[in-house]
Protein backbone atom coordinates (compact mmCIF):
# COMPACT_ATOMS: atom_id res chain seq x y z
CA UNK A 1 -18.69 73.22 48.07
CA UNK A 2 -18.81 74.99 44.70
CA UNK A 3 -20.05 73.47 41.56
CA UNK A 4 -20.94 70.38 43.87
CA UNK A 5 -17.31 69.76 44.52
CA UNK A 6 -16.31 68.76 48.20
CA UNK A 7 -13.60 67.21 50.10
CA UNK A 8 -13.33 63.24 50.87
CA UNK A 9 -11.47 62.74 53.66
CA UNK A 10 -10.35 65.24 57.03
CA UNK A 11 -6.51 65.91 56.35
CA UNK A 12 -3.77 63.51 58.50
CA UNK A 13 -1.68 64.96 60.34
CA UNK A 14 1.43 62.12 59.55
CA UNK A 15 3.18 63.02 62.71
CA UNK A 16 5.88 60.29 64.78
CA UNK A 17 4.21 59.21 67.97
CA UNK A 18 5.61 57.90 70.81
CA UNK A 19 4.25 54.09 71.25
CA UNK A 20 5.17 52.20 74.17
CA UNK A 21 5.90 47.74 73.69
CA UNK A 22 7.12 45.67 71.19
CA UNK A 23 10.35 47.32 70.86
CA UNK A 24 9.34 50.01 68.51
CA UNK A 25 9.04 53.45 69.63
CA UNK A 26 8.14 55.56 66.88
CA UNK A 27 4.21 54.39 65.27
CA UNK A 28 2.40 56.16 61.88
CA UNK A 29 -1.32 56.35 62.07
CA UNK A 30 -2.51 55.44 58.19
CA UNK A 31 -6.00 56.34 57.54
CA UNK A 32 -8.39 54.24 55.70
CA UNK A 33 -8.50 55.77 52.62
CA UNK A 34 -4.09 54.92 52.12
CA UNK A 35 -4.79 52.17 53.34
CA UNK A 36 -4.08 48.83 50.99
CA UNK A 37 -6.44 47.13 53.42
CA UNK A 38 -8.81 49.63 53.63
CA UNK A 39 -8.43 49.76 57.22
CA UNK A 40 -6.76 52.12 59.90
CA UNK A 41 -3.40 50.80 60.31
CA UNK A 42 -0.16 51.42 61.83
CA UNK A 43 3.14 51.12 61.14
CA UNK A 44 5.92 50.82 63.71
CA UNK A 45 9.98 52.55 63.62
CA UNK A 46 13.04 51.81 65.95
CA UNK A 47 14.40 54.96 64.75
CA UNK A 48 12.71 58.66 64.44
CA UNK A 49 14.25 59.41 61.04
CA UNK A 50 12.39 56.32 59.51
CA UNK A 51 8.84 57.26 61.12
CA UNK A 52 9.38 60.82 59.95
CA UNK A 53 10.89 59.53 56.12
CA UNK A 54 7.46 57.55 55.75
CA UNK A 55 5.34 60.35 57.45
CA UNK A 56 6.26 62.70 54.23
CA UNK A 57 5.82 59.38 51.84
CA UNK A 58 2.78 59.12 53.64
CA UNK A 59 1.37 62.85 53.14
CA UNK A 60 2.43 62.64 49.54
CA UNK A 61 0.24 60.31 48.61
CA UNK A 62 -2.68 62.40 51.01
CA UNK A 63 -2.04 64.96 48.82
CA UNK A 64 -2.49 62.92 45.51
CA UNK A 65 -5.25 61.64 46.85
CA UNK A 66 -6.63 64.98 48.11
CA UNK A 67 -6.48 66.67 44.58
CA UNK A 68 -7.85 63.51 42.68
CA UNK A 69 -10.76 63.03 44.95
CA UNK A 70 -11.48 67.00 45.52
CA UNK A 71 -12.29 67.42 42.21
CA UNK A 72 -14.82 64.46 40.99
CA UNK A 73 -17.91 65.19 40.45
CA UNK A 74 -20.90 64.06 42.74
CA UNK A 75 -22.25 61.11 40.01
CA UNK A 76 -18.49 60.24 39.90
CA UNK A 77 -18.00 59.71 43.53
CA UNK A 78 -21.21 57.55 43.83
CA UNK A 79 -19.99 55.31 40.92
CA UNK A 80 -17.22 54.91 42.95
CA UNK A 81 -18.85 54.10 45.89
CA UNK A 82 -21.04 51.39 44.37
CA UNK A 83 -17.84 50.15 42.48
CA UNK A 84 -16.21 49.41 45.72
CA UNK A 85 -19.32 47.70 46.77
CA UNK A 86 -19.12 45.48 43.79
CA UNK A 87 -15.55 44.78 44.93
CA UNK A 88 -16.07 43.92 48.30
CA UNK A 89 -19.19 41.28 47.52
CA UNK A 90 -16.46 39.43 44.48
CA UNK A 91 -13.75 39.36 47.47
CA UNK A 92 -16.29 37.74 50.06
CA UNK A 93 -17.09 35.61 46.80
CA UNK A 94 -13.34 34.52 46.08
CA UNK A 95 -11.34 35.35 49.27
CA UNK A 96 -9.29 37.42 47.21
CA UNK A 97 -8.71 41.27 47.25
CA UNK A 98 -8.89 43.34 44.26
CA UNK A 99 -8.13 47.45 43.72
CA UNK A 100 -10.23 49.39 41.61
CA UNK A 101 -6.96 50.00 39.64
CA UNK A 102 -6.72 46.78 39.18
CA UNK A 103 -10.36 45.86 37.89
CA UNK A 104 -10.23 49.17 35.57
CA UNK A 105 -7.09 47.99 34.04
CA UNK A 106 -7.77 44.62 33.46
CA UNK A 107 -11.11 45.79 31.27
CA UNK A 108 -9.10 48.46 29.66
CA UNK A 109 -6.31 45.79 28.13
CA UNK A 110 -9.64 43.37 27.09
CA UNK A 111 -11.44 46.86 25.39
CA UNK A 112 -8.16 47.42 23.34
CA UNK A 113 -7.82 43.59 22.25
CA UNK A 114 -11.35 43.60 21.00
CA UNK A 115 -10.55 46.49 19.31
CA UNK A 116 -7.83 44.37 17.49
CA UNK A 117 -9.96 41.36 17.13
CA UNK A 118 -12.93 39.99 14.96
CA UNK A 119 -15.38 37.63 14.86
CA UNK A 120 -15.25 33.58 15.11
CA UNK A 121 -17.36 34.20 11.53
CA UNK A 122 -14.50 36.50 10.13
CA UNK A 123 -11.66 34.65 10.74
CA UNK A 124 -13.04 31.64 10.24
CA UNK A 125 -13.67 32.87 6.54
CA UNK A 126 -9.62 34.61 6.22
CA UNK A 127 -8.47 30.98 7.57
CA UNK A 128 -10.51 28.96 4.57
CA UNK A 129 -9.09 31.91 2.28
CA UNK A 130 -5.79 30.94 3.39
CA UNK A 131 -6.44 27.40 2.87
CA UNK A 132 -7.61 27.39 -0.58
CA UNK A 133 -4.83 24.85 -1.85
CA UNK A 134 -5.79 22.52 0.21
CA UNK A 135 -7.65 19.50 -0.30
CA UNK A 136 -11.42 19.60 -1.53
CA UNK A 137 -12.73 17.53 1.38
CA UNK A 138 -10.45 18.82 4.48
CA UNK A 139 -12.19 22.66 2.44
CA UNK A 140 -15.43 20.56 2.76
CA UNK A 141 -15.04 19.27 6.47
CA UNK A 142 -14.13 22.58 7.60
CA UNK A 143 -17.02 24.49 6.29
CA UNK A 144 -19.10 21.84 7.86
CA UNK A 145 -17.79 22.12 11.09
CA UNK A 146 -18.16 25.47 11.05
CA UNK A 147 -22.07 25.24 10.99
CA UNK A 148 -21.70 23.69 14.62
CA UNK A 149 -20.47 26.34 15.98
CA UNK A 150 -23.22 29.16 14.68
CA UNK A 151 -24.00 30.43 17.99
CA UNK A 152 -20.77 31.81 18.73
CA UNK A 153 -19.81 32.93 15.33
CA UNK A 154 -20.70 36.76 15.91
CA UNK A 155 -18.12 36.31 19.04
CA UNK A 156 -15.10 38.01 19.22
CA UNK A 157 -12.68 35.50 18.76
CA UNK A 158 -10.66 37.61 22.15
CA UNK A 159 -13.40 36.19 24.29
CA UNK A 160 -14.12 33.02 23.48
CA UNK A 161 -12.93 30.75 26.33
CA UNK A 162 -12.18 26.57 26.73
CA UNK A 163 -15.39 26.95 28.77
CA UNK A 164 -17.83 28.09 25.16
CA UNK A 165 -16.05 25.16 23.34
CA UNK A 166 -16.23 22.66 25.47
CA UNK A 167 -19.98 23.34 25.85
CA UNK A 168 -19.84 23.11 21.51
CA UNK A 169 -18.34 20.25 21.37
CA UNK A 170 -19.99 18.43 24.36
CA UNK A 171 -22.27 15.86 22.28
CA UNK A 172 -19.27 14.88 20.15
CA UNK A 173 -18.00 11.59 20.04
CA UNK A 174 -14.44 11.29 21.72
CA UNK A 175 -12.84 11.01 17.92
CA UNK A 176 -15.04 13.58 16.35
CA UNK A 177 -14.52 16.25 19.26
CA UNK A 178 -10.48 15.43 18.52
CA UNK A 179 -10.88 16.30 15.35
CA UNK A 180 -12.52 19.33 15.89
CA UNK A 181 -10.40 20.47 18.36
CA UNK A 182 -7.23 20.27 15.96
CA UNK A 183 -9.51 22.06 13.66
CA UNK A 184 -10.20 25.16 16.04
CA UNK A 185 -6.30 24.92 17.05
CA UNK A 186 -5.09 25.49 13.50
CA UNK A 187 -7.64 28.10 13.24
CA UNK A 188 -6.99 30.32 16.19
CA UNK A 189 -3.57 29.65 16.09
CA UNK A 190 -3.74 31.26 12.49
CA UNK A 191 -5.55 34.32 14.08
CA UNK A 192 -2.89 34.65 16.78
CA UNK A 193 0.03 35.18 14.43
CA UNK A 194 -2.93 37.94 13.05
CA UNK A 195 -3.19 39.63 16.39
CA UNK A 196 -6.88 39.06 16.92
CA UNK A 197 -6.20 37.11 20.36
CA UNK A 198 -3.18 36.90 22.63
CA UNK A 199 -3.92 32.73 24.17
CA UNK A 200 -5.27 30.03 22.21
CA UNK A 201 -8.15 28.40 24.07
CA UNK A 202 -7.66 24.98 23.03
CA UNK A 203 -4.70 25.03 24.87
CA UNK A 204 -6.73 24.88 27.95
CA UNK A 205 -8.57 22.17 26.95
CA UNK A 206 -7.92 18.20 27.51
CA UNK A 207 -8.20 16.44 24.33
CA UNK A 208 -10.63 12.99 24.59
CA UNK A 209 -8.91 9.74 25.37
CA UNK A 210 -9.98 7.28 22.01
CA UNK A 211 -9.44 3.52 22.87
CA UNK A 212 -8.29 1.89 19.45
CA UNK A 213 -10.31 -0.78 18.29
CA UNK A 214 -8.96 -4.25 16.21
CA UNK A 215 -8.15 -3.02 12.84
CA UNK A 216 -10.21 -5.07 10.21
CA UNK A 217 -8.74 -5.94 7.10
CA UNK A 218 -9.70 -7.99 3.99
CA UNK A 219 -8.57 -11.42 4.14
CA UNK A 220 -6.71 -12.53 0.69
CA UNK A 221 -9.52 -14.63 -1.10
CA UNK A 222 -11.80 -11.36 -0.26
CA UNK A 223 -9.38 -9.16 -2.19
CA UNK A 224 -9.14 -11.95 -4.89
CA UNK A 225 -12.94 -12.11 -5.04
CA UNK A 226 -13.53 -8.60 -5.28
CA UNK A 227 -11.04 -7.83 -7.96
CA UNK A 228 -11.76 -10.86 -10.29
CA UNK A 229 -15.40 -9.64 -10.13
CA UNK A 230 -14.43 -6.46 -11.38
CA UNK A 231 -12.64 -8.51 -14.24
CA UNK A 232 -16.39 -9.75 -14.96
CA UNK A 233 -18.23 -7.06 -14.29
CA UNK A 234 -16.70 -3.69 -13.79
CA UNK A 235 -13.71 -2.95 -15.67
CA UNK A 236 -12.85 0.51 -14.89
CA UNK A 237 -13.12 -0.11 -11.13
CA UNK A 238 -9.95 -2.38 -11.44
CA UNK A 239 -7.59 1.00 -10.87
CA UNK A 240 -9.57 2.25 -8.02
CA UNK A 241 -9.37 -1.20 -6.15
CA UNK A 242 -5.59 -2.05 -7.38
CA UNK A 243 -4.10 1.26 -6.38
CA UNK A 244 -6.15 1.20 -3.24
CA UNK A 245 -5.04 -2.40 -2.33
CA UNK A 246 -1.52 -2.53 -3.22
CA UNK A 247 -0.18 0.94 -2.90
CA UNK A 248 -1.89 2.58 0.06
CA UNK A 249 -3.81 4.96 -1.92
CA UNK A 250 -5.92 6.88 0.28
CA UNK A 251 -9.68 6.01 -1.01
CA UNK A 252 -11.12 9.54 -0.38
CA UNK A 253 -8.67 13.11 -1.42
CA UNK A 254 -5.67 11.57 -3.09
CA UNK A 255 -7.52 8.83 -5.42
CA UNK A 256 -9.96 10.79 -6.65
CA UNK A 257 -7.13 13.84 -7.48
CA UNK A 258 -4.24 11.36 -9.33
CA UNK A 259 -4.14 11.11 -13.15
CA UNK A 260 -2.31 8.67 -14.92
CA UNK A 261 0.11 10.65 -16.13
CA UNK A 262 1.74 10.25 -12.09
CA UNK A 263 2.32 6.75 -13.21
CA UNK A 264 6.22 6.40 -14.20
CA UNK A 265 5.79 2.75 -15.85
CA UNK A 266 9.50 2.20 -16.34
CA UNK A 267 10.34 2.87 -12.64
CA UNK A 268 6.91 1.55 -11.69
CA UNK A 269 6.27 4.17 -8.78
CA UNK A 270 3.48 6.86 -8.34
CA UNK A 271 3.85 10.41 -7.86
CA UNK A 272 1.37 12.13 -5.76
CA UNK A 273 2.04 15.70 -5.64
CA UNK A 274 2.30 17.42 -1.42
CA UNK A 275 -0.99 19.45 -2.72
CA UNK A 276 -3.08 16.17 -2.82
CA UNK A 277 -1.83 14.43 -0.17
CA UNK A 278 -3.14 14.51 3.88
CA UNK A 279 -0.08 15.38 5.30
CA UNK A 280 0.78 18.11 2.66
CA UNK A 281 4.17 16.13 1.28
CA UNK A 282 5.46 14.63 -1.66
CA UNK A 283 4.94 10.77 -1.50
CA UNK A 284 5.87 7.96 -4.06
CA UNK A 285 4.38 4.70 -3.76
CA UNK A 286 6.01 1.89 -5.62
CA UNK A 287 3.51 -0.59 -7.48
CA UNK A 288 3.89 -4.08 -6.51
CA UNK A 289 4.59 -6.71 -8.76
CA UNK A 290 1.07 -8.28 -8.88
CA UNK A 291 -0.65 -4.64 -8.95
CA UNK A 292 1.87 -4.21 -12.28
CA UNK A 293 0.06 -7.41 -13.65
CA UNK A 294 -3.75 -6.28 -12.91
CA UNK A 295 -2.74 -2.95 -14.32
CA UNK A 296 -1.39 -4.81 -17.91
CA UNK A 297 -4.50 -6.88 -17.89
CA UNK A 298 -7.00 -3.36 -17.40
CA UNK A 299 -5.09 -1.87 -20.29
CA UNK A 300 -4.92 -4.90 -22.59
CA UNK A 301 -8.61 -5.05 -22.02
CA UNK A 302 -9.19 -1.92 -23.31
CA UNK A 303 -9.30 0.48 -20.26
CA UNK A 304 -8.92 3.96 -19.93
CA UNK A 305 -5.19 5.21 -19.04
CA UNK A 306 -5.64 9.22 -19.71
CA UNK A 307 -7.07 12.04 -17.42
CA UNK A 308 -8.02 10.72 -13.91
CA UNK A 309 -7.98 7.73 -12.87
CA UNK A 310 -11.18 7.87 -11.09
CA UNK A 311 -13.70 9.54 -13.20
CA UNK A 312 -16.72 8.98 -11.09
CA UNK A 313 -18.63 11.41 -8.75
CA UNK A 314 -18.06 9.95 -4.66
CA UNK A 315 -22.29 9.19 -4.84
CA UNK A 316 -21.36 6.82 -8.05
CA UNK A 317 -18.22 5.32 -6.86
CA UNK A 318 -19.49 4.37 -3.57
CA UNK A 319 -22.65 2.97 -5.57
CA UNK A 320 -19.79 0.57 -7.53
CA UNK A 321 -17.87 -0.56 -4.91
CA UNK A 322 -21.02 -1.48 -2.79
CA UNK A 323 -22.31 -3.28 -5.98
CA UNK A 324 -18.54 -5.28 -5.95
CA UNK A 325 -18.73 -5.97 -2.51
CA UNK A 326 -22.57 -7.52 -2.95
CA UNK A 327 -21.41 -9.66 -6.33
CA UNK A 328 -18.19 -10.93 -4.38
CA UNK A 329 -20.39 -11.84 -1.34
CA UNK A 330 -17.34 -9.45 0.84
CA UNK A 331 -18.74 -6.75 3.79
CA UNK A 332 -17.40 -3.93 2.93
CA UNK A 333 -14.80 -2.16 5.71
CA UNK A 334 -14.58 1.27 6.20
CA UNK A 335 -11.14 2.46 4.81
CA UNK A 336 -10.50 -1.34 4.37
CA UNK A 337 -8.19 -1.46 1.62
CA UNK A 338 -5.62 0.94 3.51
CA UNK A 339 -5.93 -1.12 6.60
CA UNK A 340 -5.40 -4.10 4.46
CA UNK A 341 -2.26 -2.60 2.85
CA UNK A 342 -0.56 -1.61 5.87
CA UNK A 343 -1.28 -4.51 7.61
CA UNK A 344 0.08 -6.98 4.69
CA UNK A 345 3.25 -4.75 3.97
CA UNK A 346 4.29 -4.44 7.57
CA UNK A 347 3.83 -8.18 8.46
CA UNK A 348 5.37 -9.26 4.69
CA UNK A 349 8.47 -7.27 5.06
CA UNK A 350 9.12 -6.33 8.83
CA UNK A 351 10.00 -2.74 8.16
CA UNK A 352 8.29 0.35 9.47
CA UNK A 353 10.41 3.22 8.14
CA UNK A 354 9.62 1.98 4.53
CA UNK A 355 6.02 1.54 5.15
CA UNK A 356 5.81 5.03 6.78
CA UNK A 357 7.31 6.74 3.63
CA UNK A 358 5.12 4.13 1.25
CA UNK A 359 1.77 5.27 3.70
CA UNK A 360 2.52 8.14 4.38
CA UNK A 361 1.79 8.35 7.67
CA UNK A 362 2.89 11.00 9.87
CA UNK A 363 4.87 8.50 12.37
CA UNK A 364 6.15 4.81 13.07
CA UNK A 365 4.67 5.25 16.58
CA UNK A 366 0.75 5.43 14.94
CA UNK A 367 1.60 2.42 12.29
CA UNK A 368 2.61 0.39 15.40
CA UNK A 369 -0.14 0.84 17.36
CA UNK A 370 -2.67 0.00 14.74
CA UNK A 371 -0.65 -2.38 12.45
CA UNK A 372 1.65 -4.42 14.29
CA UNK A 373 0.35 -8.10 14.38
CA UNK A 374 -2.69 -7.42 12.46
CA UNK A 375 -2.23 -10.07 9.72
CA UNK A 376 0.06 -13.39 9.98
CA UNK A 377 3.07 -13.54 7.32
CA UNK A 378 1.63 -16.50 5.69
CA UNK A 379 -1.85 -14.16 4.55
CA UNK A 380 0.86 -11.43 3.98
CA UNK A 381 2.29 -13.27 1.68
CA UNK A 382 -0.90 -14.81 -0.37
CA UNK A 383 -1.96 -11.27 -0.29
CA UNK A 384 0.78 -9.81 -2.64
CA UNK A 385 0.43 -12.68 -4.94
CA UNK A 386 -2.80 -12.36 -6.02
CA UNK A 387 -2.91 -11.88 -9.88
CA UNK A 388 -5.77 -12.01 -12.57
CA UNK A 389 -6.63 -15.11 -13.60
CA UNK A 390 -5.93 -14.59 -17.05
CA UNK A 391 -2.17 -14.08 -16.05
CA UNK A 392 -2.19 -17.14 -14.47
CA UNK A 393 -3.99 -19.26 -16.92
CA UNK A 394 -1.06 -18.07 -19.83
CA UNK A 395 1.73 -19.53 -17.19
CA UNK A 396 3.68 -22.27 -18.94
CA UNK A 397 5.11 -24.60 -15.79
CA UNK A 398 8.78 -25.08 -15.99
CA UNK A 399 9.66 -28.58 -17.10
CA UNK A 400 13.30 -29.57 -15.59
């Protein structure tokens, strides 16, 4: 043919045959090429007018197919042909059956998403842009974690699947890989609502099961060890450890961010504002009556009560509380004094709604599960007594 153009296929003739059994008279012969198995087939009529009615559907789509194939060019038809081969080995592969159509439009919708998306690298930095009134550490944390995930940071964010991330995350421990699963959820969550992907992968993806271990709290003459040392010793630590203790302070983001000036002495309650807080919400611990007292005595000695109430770097305040914990002969408990709090207000009082507003944790089902029974009413109850000893060595006893 001209211009290397040629013909495909020999033109059908799409006429009614007579066919004799099964109860269908009238056959059409389909060649190959129309067919969707890509075998000869035919298809049987009862009545004449049917056959014929699919004969000229039939030669329609001949014709279609006679004007599209006419005209491709030689390198075009080859592609083709080797396209079709490619087919045929992925359907022995997964016993499934797939058109070219198909194929071509399935990379055509995942060319014009890319087009829309970006890279792991750029939306991680829009999402910490975003995020900027958030806390200093969960900032911190996030920038961390995104050093883990270098290798697919040039990705487009379209592409990554469960598969990549699981494979990130796969030397995690159960907790941490939680963590930083709730991490990439918020983040490509963020970039949906952008357009940059249509499915979040981490919603393909199981999250780790985390068996809870005994909560460990300080036992009463700990606490009264460690803050009467302070007395001696350390002065200015007395705020950390009383607001920490006896008002569920959170040791790490919220102490380090309060002033005094959130102190309202008269209603003796502390405001800490939703932008310091975990959960993002306004919370408004009340002081306990003994916590009142080791406050008085840290003022009347002389203490600090403007700016922040923590004025030390983390490096120095850990070095002070380890130094506490070594004078007071107590091991020190990772986020002890919350445990301690939640424990001693839950079994003191009985009542989970107030200690979930007081915490400020995000449900009663979580306080349950870690709190319930974790201290005896009788420590609960030595617990919020504790008081400085100079309080208690200026009580008169009542004479009847």
């Amino acid at each position: 043919m001209e211009n290397g153009m040629f013909p495909v296929v020999k033109k059908p003739t799409f006429k009614p045959v007579w066919f004799e059994g099964h109860g269908y008279p009238w056959a059409i012969n389909i060649p190959p090429y129309l067919s969707p198995t890509g075998k000869p087939q035919r298809r049987f009529f009862l009545l004449l007018r049917e056959a014929k009615a699919f004969g000229d559907h039939m030669r329609r789509q001949y014709e279609d197919h006679e004007h599209n194939s006419t005209y491709l060019s030689r390198d075009r038809l080859g592609d083709a042909a080797k396209a079709y081969d490619v087919l045929a080995g992925l359907e022995e592969l997964t016993g499934r059956r797939y058109t070219l159509l198909q194929v071509m439009q399935d990379f055509a919708d995942r060319k014009r998403q890319e087009s829309k998306s970006v890279s792991l690298e750029v939306l991680f930095d829009e999402y910490l842009t975003a995020r900027q009134d958030r806390s200093a550490a969960y900032l911190k944390q996030l920038r961390w974690f995104r050093q883990k995930l270098l290798h697919l940071s040039l990705r487009m964010v379209c592409g990554i699947t469960a598969g990549d991330i699981e494979t990130a995350l796969r030397r995690e421990t159960p907790s941490n890989r939680n963590g930083f699963l709730r991490y990439l959820r918020a983040i490509f969550g963020f970039g949906m609502k952008r357009g940059y992907l249509e499915r979040n992968p981490v919603g393909q993806i199981e999250f780790s099961s985390v068996k809870l271990g005994e909560v460990q709290v300080y036992t009463p003459d700990e606490v009264s060890r460690l803050l009467n040392d302070c007395l001696a010793n350390d002065i200015n630590l007395i705020p950390y450890r009383v607001l920490t203790l006896w008002c569920g302070i959170r040791p790490r983001g919220e102490m380090s961010r309060i002033e005094w000036d959130d102190i309202n002495w008269q209603d003796r309650i502390i405001k800490l504002k939703a932008s310091i807080t975990k959960k993002g919400r306004s919370r408004f611990p009340a002081i306990s009556p003994n916590a009142l007292e080791w406050l008085s005595v840290y003022r009347q000695m002389g203490g600090s009560t403007e700016g922040r109430i923590v004025k030390y770097t983390r490096s120095q305040l850990e070095a002070r509380c380890k130094a506490n914990c070594h004078r007071a002969e107590v091991t020190s408990i990772p986020n002890g004094a919350r445990h301690s709090y939640c424990s001693y207000h839950l079994a003191l009082h009985q009542d989970i709604n107030a200690l979930t507003l007081q915490s400020g944790h995000a449900s009663t089902d979580i306080l349950w599960r870690h709190y319930y029974q974790a201290a005896t009413r009788e420590d609960a109850q030595r617990y919020w007594t504790i008081v400085p000893k100079a309080t208690t060595s200026n009580i008169v006893a009542f004479q009847p």
